[in-house]
Protein backbone atom coordinates (compact mmCIF):
# COMPACT_ATOMS: atom_id res chain seq x y z
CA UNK A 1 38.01 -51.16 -29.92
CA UNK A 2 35.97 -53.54 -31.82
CA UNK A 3 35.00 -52.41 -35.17
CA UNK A 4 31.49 -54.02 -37.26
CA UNK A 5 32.86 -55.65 -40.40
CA UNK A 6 29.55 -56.75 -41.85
CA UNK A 7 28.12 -57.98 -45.44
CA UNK A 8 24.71 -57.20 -46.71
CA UNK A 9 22.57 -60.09 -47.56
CA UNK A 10 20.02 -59.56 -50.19
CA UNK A 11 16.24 -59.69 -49.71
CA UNK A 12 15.45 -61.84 -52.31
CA UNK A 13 17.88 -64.44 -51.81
CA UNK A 14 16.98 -65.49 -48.62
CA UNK A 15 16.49 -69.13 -48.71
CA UNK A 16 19.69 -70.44 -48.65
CA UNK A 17 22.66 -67.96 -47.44
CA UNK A 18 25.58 -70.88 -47.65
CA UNK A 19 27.61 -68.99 -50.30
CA UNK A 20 27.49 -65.24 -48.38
CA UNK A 21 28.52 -67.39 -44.98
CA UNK A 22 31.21 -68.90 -46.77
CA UNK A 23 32.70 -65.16 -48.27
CA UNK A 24 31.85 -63.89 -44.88
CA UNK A 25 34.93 -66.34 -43.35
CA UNK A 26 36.98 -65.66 -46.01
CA UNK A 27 36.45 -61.83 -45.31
CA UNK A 28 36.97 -62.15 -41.68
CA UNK A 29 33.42 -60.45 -41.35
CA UNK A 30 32.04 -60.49 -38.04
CA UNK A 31 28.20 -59.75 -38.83
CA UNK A 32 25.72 -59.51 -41.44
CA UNK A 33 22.68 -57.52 -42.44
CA UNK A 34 19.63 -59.47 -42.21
CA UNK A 35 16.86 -58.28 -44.46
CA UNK A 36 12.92 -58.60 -44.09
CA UNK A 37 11.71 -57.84 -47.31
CA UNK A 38 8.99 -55.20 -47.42
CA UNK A 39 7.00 -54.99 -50.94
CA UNK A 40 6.98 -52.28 -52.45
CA UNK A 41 4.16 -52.27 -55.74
CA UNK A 42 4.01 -48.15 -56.52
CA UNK A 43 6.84 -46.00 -55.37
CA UNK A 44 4.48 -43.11 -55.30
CA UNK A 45 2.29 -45.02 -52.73
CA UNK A 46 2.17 -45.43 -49.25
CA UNK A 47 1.08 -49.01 -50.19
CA UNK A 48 3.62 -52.00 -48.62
CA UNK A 49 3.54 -55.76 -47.57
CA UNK A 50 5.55 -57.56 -45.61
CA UNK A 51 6.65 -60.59 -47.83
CA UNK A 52 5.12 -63.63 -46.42
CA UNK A 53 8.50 -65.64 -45.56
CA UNK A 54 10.20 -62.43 -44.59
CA UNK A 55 10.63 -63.66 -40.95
CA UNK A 56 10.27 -67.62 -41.37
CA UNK A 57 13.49 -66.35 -43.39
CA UNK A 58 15.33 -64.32 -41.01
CA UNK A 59 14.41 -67.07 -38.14
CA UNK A 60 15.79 -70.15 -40.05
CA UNK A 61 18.78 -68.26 -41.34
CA UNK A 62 19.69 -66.86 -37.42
CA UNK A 63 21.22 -70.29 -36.57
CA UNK A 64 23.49 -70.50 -39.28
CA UNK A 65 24.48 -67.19 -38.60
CA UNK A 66 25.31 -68.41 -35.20
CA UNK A 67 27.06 -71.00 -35.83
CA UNK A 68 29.66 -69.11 -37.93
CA UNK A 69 30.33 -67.04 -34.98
CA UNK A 70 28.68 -64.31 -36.62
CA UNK A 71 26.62 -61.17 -35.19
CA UNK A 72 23.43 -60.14 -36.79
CA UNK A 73 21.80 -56.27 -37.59
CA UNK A 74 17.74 -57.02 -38.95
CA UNK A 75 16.30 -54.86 -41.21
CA UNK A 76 13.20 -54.13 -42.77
CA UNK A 77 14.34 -53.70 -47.10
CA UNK A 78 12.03 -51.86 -48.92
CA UNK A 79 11.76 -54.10 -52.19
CA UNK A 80 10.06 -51.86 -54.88
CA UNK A 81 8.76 -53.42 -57.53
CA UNK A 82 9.97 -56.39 -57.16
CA UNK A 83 13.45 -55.17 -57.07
CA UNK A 84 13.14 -53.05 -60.40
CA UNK A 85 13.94 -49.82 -58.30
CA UNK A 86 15.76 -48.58 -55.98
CA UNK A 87 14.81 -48.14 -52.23
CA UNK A 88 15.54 -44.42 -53.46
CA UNK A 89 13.02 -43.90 -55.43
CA UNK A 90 10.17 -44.61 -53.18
CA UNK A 91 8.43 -41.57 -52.50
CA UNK A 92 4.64 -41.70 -51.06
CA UNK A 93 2.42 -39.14 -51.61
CA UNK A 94 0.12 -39.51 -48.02
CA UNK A 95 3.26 -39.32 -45.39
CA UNK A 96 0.73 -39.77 -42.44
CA UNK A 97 -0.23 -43.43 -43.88
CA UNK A 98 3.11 -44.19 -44.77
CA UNK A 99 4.75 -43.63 -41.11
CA UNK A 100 1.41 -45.74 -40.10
CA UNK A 101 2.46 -48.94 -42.39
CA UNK A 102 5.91 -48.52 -42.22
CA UNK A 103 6.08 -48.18 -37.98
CA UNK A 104 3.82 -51.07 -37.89
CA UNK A 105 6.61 -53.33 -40.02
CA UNK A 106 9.45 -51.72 -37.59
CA UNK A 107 7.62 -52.53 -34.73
CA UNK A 108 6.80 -56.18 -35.63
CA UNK A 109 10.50 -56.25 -36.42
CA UNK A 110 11.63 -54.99 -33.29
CA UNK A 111 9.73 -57.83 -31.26
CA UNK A 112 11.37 -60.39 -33.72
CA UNK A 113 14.31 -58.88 -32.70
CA UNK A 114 14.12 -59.25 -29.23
CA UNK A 115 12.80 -62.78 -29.65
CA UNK A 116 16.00 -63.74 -31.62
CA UNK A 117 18.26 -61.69 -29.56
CA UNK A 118 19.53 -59.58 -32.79
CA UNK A 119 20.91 -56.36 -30.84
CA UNK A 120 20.43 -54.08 -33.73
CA UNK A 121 17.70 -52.98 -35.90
CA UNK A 122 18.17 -50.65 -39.43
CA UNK A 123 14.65 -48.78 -39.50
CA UNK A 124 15.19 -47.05 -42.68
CA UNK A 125 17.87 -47.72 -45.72
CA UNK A 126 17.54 -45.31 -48.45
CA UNK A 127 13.93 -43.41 -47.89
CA UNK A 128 15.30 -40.21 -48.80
CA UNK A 129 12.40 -38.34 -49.33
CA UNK A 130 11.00 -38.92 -45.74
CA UNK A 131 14.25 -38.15 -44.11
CA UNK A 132 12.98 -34.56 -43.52
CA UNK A 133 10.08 -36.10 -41.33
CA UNK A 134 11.82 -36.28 -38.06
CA UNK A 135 9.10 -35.75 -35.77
CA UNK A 136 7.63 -38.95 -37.12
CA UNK A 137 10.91 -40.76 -37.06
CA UNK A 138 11.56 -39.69 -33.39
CA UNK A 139 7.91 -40.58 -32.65
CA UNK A 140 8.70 -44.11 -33.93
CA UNK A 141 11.75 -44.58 -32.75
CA UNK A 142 10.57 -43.98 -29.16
CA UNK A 143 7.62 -46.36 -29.69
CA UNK A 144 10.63 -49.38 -30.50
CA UNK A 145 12.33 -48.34 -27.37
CA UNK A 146 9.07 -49.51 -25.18
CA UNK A 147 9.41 -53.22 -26.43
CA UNK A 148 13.05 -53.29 -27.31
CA UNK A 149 16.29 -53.15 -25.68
CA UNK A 150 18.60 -53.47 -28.68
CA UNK A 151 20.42 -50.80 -30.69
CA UNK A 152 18.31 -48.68 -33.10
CA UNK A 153 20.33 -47.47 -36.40
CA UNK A 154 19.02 -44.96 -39.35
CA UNK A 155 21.00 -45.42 -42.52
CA UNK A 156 20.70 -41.93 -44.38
CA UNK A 157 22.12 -41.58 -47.94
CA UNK A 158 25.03 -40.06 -49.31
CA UNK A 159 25.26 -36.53 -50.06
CA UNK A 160 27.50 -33.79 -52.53
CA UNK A 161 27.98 -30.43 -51.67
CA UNK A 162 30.06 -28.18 -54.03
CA UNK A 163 30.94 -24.41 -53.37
CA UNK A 164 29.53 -23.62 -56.78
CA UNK A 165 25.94 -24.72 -55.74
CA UNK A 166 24.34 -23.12 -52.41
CA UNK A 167 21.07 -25.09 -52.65
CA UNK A 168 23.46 -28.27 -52.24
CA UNK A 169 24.96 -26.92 -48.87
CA UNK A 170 22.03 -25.97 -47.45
CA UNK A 171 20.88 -29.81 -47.90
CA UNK A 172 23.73 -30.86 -46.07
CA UNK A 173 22.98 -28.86 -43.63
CA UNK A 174 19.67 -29.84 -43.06
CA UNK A 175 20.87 -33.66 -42.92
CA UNK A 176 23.54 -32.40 -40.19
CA UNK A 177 20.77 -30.50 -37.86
CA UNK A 178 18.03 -33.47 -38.46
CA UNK A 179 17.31 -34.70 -34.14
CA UNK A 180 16.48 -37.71 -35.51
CA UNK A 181 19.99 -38.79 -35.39
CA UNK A 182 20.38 -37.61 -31.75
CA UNK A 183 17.68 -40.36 -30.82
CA UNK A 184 19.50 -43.17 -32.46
CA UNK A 185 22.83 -45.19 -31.03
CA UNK A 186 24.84 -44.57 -34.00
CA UNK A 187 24.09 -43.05 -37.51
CA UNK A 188 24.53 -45.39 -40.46
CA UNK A 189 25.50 -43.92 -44.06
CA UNK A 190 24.72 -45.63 -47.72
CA UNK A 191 28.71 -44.35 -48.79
CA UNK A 192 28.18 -44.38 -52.43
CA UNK A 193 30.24 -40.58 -52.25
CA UNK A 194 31.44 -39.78 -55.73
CA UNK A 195 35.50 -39.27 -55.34
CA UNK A 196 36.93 -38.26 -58.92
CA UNK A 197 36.63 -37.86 -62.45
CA UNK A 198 39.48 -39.68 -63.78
CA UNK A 199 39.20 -44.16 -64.66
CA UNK A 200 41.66 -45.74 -62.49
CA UNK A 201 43.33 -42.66 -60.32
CA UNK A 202 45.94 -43.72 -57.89
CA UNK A 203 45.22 -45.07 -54.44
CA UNK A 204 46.84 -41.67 -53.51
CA UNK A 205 44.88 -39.59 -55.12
CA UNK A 206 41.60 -41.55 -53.77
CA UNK A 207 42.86 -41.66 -50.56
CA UNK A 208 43.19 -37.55 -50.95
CA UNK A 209 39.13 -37.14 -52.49
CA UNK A 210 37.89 -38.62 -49.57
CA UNK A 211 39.52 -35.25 -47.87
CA UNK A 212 38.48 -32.92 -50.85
CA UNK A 213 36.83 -34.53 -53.98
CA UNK A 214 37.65 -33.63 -57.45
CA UNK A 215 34.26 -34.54 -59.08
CA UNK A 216 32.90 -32.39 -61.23
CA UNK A 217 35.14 -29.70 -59.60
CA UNK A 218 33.04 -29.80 -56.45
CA UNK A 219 36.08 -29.80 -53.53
CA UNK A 220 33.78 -31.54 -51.44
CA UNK A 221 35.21 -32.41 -47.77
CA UNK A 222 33.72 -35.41 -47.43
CA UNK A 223 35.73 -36.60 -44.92
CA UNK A 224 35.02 -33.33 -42.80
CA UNK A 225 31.61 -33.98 -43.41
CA UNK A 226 31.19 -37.37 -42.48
CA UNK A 227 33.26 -36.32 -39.09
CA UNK A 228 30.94 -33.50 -38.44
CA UNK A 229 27.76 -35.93 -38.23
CA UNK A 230 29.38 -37.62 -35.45
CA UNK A 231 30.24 -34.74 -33.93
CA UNK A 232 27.15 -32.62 -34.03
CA UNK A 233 25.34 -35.70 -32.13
CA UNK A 234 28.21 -37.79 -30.38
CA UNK A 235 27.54 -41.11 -32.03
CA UNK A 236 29.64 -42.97 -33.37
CA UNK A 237 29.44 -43.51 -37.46
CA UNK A 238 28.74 -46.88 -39.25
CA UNK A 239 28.95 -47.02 -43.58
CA UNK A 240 25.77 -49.56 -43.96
CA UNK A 241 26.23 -50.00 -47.84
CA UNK A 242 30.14 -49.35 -49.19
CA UNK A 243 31.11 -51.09 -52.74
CA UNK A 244 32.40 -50.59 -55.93
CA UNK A 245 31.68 -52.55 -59.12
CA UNK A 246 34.77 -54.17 -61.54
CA UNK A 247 34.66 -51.44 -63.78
CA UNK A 248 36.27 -48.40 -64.68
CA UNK A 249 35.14 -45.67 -63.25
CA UNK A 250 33.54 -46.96 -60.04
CA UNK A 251 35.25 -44.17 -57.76
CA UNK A 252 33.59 -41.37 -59.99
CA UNK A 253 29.75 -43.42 -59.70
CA UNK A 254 30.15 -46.14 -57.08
CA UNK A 255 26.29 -46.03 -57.23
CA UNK A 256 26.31 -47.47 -60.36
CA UNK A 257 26.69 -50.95 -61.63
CA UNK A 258 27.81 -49.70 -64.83
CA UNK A 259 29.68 -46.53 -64.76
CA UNK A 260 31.69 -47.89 -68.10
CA UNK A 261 31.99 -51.30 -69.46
CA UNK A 262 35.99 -51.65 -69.09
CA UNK A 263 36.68 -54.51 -66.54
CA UNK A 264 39.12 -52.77 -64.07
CA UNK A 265 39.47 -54.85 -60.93
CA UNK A 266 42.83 -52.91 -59.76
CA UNK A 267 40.17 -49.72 -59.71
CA UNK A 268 38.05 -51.77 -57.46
CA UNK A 269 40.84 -53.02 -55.34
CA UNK A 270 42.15 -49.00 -55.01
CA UNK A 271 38.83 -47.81 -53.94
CA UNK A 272 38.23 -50.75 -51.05
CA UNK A 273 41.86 -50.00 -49.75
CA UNK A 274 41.97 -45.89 -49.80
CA UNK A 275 38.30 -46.57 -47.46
CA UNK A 276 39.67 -48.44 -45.08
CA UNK A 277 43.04 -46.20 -45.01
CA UNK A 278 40.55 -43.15 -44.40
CA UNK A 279 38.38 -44.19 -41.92
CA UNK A 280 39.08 -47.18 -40.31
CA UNK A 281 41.03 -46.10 -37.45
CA UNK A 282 39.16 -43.31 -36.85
CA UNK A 283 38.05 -43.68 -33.21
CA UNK A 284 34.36 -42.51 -33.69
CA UNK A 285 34.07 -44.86 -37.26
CA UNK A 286 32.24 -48.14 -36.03
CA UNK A 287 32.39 -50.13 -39.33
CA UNK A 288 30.99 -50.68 -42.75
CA UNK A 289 28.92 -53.38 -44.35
CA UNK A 290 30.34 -54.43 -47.78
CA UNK A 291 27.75 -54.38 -50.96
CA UNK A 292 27.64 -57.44 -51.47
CA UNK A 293 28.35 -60.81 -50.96
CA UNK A 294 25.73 -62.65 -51.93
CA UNK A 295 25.70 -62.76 -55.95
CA UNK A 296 28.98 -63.54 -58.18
CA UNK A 297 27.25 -62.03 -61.25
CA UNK A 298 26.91 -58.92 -59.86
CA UNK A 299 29.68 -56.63 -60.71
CA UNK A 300 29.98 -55.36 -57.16
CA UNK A 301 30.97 -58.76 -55.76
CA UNK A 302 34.31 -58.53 -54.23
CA UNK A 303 35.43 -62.09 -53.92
CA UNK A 304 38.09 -63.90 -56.25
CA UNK A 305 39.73 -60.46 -57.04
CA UNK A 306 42.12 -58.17 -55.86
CA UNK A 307 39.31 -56.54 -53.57
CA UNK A 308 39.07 -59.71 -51.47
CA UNK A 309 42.48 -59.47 -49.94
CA UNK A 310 41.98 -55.59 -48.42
CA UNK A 311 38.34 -56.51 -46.99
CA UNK A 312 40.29 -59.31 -45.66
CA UNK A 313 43.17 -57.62 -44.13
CA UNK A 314 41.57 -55.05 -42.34
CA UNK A 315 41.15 -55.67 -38.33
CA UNK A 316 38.19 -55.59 -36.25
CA UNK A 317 40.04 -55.04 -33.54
CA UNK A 318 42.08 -51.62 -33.45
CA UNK A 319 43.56 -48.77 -30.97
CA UNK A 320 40.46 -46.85 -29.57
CA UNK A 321 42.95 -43.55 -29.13
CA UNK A 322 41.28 -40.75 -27.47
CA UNK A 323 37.38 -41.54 -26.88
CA UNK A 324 35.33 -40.42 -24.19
CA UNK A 325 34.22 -42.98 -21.86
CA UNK A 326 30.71 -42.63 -23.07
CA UNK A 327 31.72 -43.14 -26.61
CA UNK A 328 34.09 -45.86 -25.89
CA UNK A 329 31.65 -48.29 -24.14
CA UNK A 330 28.77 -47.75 -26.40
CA UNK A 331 31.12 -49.07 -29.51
CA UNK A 332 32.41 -51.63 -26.97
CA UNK A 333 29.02 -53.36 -26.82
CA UNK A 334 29.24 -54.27 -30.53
């Protein structure tokens, strides 16, 4: 079974992607995430613009990509305020014109798409509070499927449930009995799942939060959880965001560029290597795109430490096990 090892490439660093090509052959990637940057001015708007190179961007960087040997997923990046915030924070107040804008941007995406022949298109990454709106995700995804053969991906966010706070299951639950995931070909996850409390914890003891995390005493089964997606809607499960920054601390905030200012890069390495030990072989786990190549200042850049070597090292090609012959040809196409 071929797995997706994929980078993400950054929206506003789109004119020249030499240096994430080159980190994508040392990686032994096999794809990366193309971004069309979508303008975001007022998070609390339904306002957004397409940037005006967004696709003479994504069309003069598809050769290149080519050429490396390298597959491609296109995505429209919601870049609010000029990068200031996080896709997360975007939260519109009139839902109606939002799903309006935003399915005219997905849709002018999709026919890129199938002009390019990119054979898989992200239509959301981190819109949290619209998630709940599956009627009007369903609506649009079935509007891309008229004009668009490709595979159609959702990338939801991470999630923590702990035993000591109800309102916090009854989220997850809601994420797990959403139908929009039952329209798509496999569910993406941002993987930025909180693992301990301790700096620097074994790869042991990582390895062992992804089963039952110790943060903040919440014995979340993260692992379970993650399984029980796929299972609920038999598709296979893809991690479109997974990194940790070079400091200590990263496995108890992976979110966060800064979760102390102690350079720890064996902390780094330990949290790349107890991922792929997790979930790599799992038969219904399709991948993960690593966050991110593209910029050596940031602290989440991989390359030229320890990290390198286990993104490296593990396969895209692995033993399928048992998968139903459904499952097994859909993640066969990739």
């Amino acid at each position: 079974m071929r797995k997706i090892k994929s980078g993400n490439l950054l929206p506003d660093r789109m004119d020249d992607i030499t240096l994430p090509l080159e980190n994508a052959r040392r990686l032994k990637l096999n794809c990366l995430n193309v971004p069309l940057r979508v303008d975001v001015p007022d998070p609390q708007s339904a306002g957004m613009t397409l940037h005006p190179q967004a696709f003479a961007q994504a069309a003069a960087a598809m050769p290149e990509i080519r050429r490396a040997g390298l597959a491609a997923f296109l995505e429209p990046f919601p870049w609010v305020q000029a990068g200031g915030l996080a896709e997360t924070a975007w939260d519109p107040g009139d839902v109606n014109a939002w799903f309006e804008e935003w399915s005219r941007i997905c849709l002018q995406a999709a026919y890129f798409a199938h002009q390019e022949g990119i054979d898989t298109l992200v239509i959301s990454d981190g819109i949290i509070h619209l998630e709940p709106h599956s009627r009007e995700w369903i609506a649009l995804i079935e509007d891309i499927r008229k004009l668009y053969r490709g595979r159609i991906t959702y990338r939801t966010q991470w999630w923590y449930t702990s035993w000591a706070n109800p309102v916090s299951l009854y989220e997850y639950r809601r994420k797990l009995q959403n139908p929009l995931f039952d329209k798509v070909d496999f569910i993406s996850i941002s993987a930025y799942f909180e693992l301990t409390n301790r700096e620097q914890p074994p790869e042991k003891e990582l390895v062992d939060a992804w089963r039952r995390s110790t943060r903040y005493l919440r014995r979340q089964p993260i692992f379970d959880q993650v399984r029980d997606l796929h299972e609920r809607w038999r598709k296979p499960i893809f991690f479109g965001e997974v990194g940790y920054v070079d400091r200590s601390g990263t496995n108890r905030m992976p979110w966060s560029a800064a979760p102390s200012e102690r350079e720890n890069l064996q902390e780094q390495r330990d949290c790349f290597a107890a991922f792929f030990r997790v979930f790599w072989h799992q038969p219904w786990f399709l991948g993960a795109s690593v966050f991110q190549i593209h910029m050596p200042e940031s602290r989440y850049y991989p390359m030229d430490r320890p990290a390198e070597s286990i993104i490296a090292t593990a396969p895209t090609e692995v033993a399928s096990n048992a998968l139903s012959a459904g499952l097994r040809d859909l993640l066969n196409r990739f």
